[in-house]
N, C-alpha and C. Protein backbone atom coordinates (compact mmCIF):
# COMPACT_ATOMS: atom_id res chain seq x y z
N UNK A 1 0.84 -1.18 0.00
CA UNK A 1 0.00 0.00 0.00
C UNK A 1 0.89 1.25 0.00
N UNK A 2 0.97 2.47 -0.65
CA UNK A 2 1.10 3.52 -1.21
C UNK A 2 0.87 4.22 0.40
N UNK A 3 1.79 5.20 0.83
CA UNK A 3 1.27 6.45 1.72
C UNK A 3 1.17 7.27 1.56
N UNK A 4 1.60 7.22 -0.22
CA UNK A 4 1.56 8.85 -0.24
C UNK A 4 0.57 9.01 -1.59
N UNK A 5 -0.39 10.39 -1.77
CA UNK A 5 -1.43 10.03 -3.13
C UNK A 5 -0.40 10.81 -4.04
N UNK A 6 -0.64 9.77 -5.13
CA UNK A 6 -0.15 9.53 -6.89
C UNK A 6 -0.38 10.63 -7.42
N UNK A 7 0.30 11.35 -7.57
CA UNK A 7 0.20 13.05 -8.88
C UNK A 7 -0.49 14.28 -7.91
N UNK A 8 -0.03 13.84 -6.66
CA UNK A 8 -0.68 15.25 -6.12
C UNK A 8 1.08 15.88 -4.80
N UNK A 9 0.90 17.09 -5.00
CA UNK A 9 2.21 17.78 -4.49
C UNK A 9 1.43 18.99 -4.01
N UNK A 10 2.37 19.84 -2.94
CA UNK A 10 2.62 20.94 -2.91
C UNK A 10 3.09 22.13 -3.46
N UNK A 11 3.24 22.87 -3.38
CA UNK A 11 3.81 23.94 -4.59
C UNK A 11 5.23 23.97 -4.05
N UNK A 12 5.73 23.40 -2.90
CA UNK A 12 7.09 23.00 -2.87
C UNK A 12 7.57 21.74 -3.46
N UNK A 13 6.52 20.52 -3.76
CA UNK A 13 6.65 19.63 -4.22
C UNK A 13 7.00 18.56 -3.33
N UNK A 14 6.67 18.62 -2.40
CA UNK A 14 6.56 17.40 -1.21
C UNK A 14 5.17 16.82 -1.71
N UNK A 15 5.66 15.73 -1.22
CA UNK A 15 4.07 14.46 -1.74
C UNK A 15 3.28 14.95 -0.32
N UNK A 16 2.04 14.21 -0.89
CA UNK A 16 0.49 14.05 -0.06
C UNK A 16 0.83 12.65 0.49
N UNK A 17 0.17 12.76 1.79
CA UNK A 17 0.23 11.30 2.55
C UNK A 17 -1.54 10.77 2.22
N UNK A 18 -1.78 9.81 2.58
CA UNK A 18 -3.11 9.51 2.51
C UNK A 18 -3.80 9.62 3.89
N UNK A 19 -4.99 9.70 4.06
CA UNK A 19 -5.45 10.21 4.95
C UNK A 19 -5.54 9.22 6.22
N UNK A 20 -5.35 7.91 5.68
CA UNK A 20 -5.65 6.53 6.53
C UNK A 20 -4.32 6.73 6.94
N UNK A 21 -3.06 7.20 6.82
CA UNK A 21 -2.06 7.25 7.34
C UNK A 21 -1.93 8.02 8.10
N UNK A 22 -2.38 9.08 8.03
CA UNK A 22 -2.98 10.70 8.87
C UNK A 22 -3.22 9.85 9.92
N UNK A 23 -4.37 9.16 10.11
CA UNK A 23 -5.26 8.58 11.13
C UNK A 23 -4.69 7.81 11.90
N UNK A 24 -3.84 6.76 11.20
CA UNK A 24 -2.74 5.80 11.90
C UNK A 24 -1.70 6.26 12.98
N UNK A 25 -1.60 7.67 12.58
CA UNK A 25 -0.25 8.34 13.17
C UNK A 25 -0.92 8.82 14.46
N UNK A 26 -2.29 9.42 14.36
CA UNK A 26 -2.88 10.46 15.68
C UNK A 26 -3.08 8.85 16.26
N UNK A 27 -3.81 7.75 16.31
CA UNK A 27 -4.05 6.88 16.75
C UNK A 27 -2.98 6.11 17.65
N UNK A 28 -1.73 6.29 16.88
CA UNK A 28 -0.33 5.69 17.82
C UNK A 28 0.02 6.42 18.96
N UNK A 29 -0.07 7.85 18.54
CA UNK A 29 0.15 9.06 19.41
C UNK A 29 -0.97 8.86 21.07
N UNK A 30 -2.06 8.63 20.28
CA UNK A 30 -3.38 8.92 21.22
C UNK A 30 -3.25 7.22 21.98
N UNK A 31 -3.51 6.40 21.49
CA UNK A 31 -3.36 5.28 22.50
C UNK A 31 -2.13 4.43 22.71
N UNK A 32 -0.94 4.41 22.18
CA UNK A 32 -0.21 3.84 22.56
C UNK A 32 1.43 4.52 23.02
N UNK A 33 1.29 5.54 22.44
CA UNK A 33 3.03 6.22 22.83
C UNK A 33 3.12 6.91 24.32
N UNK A 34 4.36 6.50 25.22
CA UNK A 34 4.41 6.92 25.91
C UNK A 34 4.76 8.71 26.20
N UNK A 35 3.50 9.19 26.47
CA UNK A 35 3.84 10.81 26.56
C UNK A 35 5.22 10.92 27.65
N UNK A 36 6.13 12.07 26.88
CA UNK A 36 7.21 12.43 27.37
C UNK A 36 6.72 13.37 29.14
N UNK A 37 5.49 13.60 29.67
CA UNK A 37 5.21 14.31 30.81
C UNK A 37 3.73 13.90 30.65
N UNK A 38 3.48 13.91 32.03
CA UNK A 38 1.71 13.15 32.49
C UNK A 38 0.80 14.29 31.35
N UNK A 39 -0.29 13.47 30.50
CA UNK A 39 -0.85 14.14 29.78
C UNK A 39 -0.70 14.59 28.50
N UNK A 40 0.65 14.27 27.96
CA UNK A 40 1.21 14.51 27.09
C UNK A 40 0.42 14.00 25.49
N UNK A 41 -0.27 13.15 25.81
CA UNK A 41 -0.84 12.92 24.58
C UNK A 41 -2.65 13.41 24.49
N UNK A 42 -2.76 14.38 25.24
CA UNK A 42 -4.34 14.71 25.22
C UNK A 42 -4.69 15.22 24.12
N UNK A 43 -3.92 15.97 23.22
CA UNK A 43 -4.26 16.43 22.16
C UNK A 43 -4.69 15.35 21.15
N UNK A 44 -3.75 14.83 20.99
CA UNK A 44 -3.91 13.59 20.03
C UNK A 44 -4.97 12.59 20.67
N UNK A 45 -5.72 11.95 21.84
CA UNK A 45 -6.88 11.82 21.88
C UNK A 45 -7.80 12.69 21.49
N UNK A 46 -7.62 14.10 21.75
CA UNK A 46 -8.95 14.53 21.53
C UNK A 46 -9.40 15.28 19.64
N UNK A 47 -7.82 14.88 18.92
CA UNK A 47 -7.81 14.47 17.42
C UNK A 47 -8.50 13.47 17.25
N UNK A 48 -7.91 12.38 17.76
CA UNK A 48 -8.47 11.05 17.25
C UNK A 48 -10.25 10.85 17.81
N UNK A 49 -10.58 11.03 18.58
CA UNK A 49 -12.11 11.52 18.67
C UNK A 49 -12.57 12.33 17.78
N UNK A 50 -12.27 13.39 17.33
CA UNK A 50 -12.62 14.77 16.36
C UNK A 50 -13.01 13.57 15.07
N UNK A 51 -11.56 12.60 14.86
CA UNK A 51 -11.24 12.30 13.54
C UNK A 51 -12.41 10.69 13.47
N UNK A 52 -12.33 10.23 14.36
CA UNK A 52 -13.76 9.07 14.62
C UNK A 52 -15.10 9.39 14.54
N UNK A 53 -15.37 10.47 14.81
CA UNK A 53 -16.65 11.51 14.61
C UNK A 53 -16.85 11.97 13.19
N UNK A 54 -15.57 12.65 12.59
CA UNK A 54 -16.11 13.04 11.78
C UNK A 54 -15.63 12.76 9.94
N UNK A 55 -14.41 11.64 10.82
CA UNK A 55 -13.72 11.42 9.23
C UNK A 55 -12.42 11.82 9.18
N UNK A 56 -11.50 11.73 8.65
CA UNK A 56 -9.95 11.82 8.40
C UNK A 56 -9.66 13.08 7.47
N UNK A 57 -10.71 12.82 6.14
CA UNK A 57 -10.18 14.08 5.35
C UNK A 57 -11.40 15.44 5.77
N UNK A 58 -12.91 14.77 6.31
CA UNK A 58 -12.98 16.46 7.25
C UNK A 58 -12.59 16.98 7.91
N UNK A 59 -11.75 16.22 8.62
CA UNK A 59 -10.94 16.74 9.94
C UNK A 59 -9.68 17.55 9.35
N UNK A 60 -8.87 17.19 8.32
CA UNK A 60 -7.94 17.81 7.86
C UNK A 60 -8.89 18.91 6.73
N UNK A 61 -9.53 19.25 6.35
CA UNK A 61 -10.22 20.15 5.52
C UNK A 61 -10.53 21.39 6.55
């Protein structure tokens, strides 16, 4: 599987990731990485809720 989408860039020309990879990443962050200080990963739970609610590419839109 591909992480990054096929013919699409930035105007610097860095590739696009796909959005299921987007999701994969807040998801590692939010339930499994150990935050560097108590709390450290609240953001990224309360992404990964945003992004379970409402979708991967509305959430980035």
């Amino acid at each position: 599987m591909r992480l990054t989408l096929i013919g699409y860039s930035d105007e610097e020309g860095r590739d696009i990731v796909e959005d299921g990879f987007c999701a994969a990443v807040v998801e590692y962050y939010a339930k499994w990485s150990k935050p560097r200080q108590p709390g450290g990963n609240i953001k990224a739970q309360q992404a990964l809720r945003l992004i379970q609610h409402l979708g991967m590419r509305v959430f980035i839109h």
